[in-house]
C-alpha atoms as a PDB file:
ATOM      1  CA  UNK A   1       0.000   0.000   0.000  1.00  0.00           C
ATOM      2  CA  UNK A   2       1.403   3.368  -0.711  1.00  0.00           C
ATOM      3  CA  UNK A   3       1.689   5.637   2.272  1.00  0.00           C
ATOM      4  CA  UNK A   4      -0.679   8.517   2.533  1.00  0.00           C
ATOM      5  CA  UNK A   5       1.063  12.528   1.892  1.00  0.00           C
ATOM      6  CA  UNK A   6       1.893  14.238   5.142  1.00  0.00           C
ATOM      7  CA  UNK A   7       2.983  17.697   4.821  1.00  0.00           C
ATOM      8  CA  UNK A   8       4.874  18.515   8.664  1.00  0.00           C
ATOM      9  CA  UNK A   9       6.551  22.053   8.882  1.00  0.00           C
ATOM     10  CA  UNK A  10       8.954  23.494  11.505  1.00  0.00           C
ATOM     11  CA  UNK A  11       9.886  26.624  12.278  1.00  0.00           C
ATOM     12  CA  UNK A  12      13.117  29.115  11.666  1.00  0.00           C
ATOM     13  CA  UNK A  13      14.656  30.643  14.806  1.00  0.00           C
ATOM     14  CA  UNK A  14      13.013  33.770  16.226  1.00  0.00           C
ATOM     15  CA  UNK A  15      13.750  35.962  18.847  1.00  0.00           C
ATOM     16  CA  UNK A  16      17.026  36.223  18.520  1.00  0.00           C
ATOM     17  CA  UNK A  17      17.619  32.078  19.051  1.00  0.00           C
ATOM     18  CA  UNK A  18      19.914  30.946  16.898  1.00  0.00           C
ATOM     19  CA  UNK A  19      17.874  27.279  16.466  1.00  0.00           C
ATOM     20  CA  UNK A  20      14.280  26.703  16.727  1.00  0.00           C
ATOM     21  CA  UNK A  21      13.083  23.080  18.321  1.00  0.00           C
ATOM     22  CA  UNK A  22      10.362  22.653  16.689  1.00  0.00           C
ATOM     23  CA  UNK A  23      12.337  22.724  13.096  1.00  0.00           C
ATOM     24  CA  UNK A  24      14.783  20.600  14.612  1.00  0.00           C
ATOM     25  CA  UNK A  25      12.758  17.525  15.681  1.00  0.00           C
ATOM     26  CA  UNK A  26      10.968  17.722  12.309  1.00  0.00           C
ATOM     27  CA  UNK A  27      14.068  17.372  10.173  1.00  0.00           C
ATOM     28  CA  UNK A  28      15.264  14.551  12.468  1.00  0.00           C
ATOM     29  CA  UNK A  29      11.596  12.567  12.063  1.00  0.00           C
ATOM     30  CA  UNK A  30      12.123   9.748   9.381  1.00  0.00           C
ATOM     31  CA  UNK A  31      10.454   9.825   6.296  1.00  0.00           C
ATOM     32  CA  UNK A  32       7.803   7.807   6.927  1.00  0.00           C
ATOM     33  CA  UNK A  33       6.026   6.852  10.152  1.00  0.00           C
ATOM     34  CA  UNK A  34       3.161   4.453   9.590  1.00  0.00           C
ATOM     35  CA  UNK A  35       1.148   5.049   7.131  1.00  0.00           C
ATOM     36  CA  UNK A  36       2.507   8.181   6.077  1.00  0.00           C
ATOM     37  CA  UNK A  37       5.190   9.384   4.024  1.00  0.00           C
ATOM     38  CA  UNK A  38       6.621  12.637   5.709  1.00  0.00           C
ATOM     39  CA  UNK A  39       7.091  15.971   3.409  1.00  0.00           C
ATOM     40  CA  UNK A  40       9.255  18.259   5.952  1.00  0.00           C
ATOM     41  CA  UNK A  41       9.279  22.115   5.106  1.00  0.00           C
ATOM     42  CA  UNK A  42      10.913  24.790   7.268  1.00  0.00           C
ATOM     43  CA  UNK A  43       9.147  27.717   7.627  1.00  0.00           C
ATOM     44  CA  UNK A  44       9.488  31.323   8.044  1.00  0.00           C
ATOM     45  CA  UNK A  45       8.550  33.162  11.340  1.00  0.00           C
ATOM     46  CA  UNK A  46       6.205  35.460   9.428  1.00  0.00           C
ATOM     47  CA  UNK A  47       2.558  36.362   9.484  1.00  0.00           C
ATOM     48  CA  UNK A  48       1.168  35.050   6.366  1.00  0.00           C
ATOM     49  CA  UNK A  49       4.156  34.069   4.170  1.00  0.00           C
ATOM     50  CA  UNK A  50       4.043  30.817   6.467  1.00  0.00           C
ATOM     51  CA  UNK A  51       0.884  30.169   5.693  1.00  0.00           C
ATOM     52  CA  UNK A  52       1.298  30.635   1.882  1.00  0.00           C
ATOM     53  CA  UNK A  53       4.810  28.608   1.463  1.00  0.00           C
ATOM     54  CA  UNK A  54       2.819  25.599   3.856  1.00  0.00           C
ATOM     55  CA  UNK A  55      -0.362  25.813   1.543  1.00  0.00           C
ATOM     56  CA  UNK A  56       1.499  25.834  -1.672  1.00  0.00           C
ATOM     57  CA  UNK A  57       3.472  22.824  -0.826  1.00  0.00           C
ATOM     58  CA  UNK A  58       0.926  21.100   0.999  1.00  0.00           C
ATOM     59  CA  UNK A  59      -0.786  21.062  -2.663  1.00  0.00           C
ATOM     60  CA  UNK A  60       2.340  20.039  -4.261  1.00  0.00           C
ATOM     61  CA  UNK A  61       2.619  16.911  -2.098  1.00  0.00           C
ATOM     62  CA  UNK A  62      -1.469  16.179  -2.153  1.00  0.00           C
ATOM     63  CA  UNK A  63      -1.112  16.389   1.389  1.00  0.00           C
ATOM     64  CA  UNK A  64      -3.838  14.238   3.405  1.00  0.00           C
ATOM     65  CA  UNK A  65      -2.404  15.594   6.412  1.00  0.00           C
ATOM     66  CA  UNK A  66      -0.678  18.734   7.270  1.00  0.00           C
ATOM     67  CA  UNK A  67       0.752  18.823  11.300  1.00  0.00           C
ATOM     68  CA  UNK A  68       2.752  21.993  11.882  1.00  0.00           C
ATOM     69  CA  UNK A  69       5.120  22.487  14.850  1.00  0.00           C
ATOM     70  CA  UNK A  70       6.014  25.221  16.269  1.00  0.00           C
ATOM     71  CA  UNK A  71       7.887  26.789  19.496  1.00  0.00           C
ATOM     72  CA  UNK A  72       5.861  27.542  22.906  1.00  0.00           C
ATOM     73  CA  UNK A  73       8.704  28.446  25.240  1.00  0.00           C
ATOM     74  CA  UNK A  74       6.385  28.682  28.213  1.00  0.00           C
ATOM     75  CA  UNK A  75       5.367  25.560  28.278  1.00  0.00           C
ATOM     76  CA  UNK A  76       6.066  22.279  29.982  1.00  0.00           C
ATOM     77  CA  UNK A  77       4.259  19.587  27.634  1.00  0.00           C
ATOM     78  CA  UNK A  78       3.932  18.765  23.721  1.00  0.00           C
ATOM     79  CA  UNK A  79       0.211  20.978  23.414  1.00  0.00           C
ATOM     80  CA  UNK A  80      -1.748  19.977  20.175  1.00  0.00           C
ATOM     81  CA  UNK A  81      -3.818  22.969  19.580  1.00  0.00           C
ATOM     82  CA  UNK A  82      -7.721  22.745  19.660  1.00  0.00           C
ATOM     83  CA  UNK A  83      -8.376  25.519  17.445  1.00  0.00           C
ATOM     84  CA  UNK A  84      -6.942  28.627  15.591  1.00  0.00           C
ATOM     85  CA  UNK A  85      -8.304  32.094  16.077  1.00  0.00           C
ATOM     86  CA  UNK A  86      -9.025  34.837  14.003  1.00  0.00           C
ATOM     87  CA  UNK A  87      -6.497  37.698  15.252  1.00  0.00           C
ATOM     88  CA  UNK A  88      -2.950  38.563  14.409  1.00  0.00           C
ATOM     89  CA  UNK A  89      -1.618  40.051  17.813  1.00  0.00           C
ATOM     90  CA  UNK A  90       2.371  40.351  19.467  1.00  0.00           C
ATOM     91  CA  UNK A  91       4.043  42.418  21.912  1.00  0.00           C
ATOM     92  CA  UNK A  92       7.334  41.033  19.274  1.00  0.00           C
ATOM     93  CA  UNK A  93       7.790  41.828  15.463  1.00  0.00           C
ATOM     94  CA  UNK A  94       7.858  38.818  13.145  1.00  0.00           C
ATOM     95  CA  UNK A  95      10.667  37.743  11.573  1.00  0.00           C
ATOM     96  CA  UNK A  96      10.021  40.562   8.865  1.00  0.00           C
ATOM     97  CA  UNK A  97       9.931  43.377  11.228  1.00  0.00           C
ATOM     98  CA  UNK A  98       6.173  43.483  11.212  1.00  0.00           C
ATOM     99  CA  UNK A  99       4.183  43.821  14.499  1.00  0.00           C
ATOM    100  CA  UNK A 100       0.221  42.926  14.259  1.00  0.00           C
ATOM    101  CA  UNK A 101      -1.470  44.406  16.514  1.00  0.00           C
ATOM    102  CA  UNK A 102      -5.480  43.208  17.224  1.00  0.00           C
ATOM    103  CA  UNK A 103      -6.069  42.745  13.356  1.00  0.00           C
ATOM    104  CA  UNK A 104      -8.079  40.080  11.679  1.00  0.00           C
ATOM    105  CA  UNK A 105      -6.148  36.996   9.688  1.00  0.00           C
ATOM    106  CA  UNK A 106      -9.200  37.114   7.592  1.00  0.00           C
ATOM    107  CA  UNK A 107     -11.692  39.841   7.373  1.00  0.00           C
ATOM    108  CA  UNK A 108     -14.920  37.799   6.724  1.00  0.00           C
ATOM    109  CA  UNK A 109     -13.576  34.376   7.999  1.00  0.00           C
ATOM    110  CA  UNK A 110     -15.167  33.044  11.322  1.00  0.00           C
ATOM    111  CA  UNK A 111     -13.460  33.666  14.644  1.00  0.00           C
ATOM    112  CA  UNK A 112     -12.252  30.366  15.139  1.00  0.00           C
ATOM    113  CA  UNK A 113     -11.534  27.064  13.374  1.00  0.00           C
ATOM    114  CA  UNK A 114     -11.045  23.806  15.166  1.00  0.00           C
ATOM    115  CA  UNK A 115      -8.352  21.217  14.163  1.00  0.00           C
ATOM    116  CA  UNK A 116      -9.463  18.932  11.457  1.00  0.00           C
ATOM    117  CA  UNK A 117      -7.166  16.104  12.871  1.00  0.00           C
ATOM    118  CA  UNK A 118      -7.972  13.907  15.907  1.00  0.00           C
ATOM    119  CA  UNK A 119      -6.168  16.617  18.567  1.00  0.00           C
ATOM    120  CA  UNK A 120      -6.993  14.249  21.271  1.00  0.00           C
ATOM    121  CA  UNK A 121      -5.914  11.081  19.962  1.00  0.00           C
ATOM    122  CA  UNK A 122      -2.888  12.772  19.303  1.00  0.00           C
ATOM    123  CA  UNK A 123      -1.981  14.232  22.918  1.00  0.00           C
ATOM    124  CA  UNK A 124      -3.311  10.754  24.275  1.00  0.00           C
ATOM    125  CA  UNK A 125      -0.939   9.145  22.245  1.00  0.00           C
ATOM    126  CA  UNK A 126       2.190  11.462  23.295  1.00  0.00           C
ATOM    127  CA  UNK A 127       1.159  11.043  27.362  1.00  0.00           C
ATOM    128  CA  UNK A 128       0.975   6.786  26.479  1.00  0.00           C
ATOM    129  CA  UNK A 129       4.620   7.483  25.538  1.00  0.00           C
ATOM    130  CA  UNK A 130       5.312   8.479  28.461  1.00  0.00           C
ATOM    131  CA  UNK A 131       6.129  12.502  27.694  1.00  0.00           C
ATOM    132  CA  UNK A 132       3.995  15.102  29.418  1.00  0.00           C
ATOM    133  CA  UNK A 133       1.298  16.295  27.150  1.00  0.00           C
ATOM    134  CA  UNK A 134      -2.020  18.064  26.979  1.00  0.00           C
ATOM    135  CA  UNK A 135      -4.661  19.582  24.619  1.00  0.00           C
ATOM    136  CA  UNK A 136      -4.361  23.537  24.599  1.00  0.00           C
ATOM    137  CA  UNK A 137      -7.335  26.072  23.865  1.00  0.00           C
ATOM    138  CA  UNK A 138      -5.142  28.511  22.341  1.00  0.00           C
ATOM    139  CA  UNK A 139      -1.930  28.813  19.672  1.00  0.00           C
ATOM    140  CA  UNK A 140      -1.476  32.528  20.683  1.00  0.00           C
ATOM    141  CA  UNK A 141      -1.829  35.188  18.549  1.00  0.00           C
ATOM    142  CA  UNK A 142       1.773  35.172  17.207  1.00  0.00           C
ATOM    143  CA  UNK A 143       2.656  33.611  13.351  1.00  0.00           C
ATOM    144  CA  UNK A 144       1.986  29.796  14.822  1.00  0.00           C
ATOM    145  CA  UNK A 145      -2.139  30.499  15.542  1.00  0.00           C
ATOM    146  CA  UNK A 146      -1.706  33.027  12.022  1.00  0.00           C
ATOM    147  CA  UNK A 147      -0.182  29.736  10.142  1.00  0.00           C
ATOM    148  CA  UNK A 148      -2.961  27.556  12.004  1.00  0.00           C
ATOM    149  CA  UNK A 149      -5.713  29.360  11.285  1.00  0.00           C
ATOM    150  CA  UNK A 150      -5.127  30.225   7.405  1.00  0.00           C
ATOM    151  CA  UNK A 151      -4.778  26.347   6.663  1.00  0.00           C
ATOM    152  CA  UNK A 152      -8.212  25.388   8.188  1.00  0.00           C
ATOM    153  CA  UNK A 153      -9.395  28.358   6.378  1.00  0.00           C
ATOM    154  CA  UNK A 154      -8.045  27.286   2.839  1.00  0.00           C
ATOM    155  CA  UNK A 155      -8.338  23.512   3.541  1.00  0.00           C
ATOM    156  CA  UNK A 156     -11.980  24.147   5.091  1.00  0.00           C
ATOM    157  CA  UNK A 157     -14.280  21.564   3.376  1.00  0.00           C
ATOM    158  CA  UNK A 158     -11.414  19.742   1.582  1.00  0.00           C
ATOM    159  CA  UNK A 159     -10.259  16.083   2.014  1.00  0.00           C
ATOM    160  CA  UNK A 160      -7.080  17.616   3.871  1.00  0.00           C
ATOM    161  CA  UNK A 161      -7.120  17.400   7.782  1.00  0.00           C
ATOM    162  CA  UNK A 162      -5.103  20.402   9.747  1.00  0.00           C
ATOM    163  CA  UNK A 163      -3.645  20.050  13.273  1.00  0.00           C
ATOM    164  CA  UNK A 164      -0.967  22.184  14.983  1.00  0.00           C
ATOM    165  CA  UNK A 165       1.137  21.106  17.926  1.00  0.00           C
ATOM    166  CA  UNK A 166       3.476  23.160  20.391  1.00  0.00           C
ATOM    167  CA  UNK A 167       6.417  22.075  21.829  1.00  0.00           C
ATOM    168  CA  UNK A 168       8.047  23.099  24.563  1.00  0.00           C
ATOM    169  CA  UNK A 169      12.206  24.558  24.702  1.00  0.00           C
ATOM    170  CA  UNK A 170      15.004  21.847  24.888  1.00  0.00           C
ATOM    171  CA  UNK A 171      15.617  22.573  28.389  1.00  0.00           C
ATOM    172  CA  UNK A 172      12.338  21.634  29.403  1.00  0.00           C
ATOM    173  CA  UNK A 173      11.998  19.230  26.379  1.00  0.00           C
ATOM    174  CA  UNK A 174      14.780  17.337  25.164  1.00  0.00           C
ATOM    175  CA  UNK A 175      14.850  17.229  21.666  1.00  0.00           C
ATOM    176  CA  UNK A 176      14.764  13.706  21.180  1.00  0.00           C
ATOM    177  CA  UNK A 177      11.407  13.400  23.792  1.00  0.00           C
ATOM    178  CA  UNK A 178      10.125  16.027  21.254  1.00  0.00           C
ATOM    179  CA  UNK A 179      11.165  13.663  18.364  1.00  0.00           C
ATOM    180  CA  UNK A 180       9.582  10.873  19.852  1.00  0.00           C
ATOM    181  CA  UNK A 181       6.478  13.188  20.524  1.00  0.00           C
ATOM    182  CA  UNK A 182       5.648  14.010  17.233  1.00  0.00           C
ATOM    183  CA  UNK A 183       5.866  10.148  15.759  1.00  0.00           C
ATOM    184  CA  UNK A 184       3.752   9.399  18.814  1.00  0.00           C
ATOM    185  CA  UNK A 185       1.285  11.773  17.067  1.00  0.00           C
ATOM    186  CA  UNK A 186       1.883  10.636  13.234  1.00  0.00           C
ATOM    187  CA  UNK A 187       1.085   7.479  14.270  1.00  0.00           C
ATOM    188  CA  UNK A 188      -2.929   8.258  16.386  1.00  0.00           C
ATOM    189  CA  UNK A 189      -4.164   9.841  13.289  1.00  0.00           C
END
């Protein structure tokens, strides 16, 4: 049987970082996990140019799935996000230089979107492997939620399922718990 498309994105370092996790435990996850054959993409920290580069190869690929990963410093657990929300808004400029400030993502698009992929599978597959894990109401308002919410938006009503899930810094997480997180994931949807 030939393995289904899986588009998975990381992230480029922000904030003056000079390595991003989340990009790193993508590029180290094999190229196929299950059912799925893995398409990796590394991604911009800007406010819609994320979005565009992970819907234009997400077509390329005939992605079934897209997962993207991203950075939540904060946190102590790998956080599959619930939904994405319709506001660009930082206290830090993108990548870019651009700051967004309480502005829609999409002027007549609905506040929210839910993930199209089984969020709770997933984070009850990461806590059965033993790494701390839980479902979060919120990807921020930062580029992740942007990146989040403009792929349910453009894959809304399509065969293509959406999901995105946070994870934590190295210090908290290491990378190869994070590595182990995310095929944990692949492999409950």
């Amino acid at each position: 049987m030939d393995p289904n498309p899986l588009l998975i994105t990381g992230f480029m370092p922000f904030g003056g970082e000079d390595r991003n996790p989340s990009w790193e435990a993508v590029n180290a996850l094999p190229d196929r996990i299950g059912a799925w054959k893995l398409h990796k993409l590394l991604l911009p920290v800007e406010y819609g140019r994320a979005a565009a580069l992970a819907f234009e190869k997400a077509l390329a690929c005939h992605a079934d799935a897209v997962i993207c990963v991203g950075l939540a410093a904060g946190r102590t657990a790998v956080t599959p996000e619930v939904m994405g929300v319709n506001v660009r808004d930082a206290s830090m400029p993108d990548n870019a230089g651009y700051r967004a400030e309480g502005e829609p993502i999409s002027a007549d698009g609905p506040a929210a979107y839910f993930s199209t992929l089984p969020v709770r599978a997933m984070t009850k597959a990461v806590a059965d492997a033993g790494i701390p894990a839980s479902l979060s109401y919120t990807a921020g308002t930062y580029v992740c939620n942007d990146l989040l919410y403009t792929l349910l938006d453009r894959f809304s009503g399509t065969r293509t399922r959406v999901a995105f899930v946070h994870i934590p810094l190295e210090r908290t997480l290491p990378l190869p718990d994070s590595i182990r997180a995310l095929t944990a994931a692949i492999e409950a949807i």
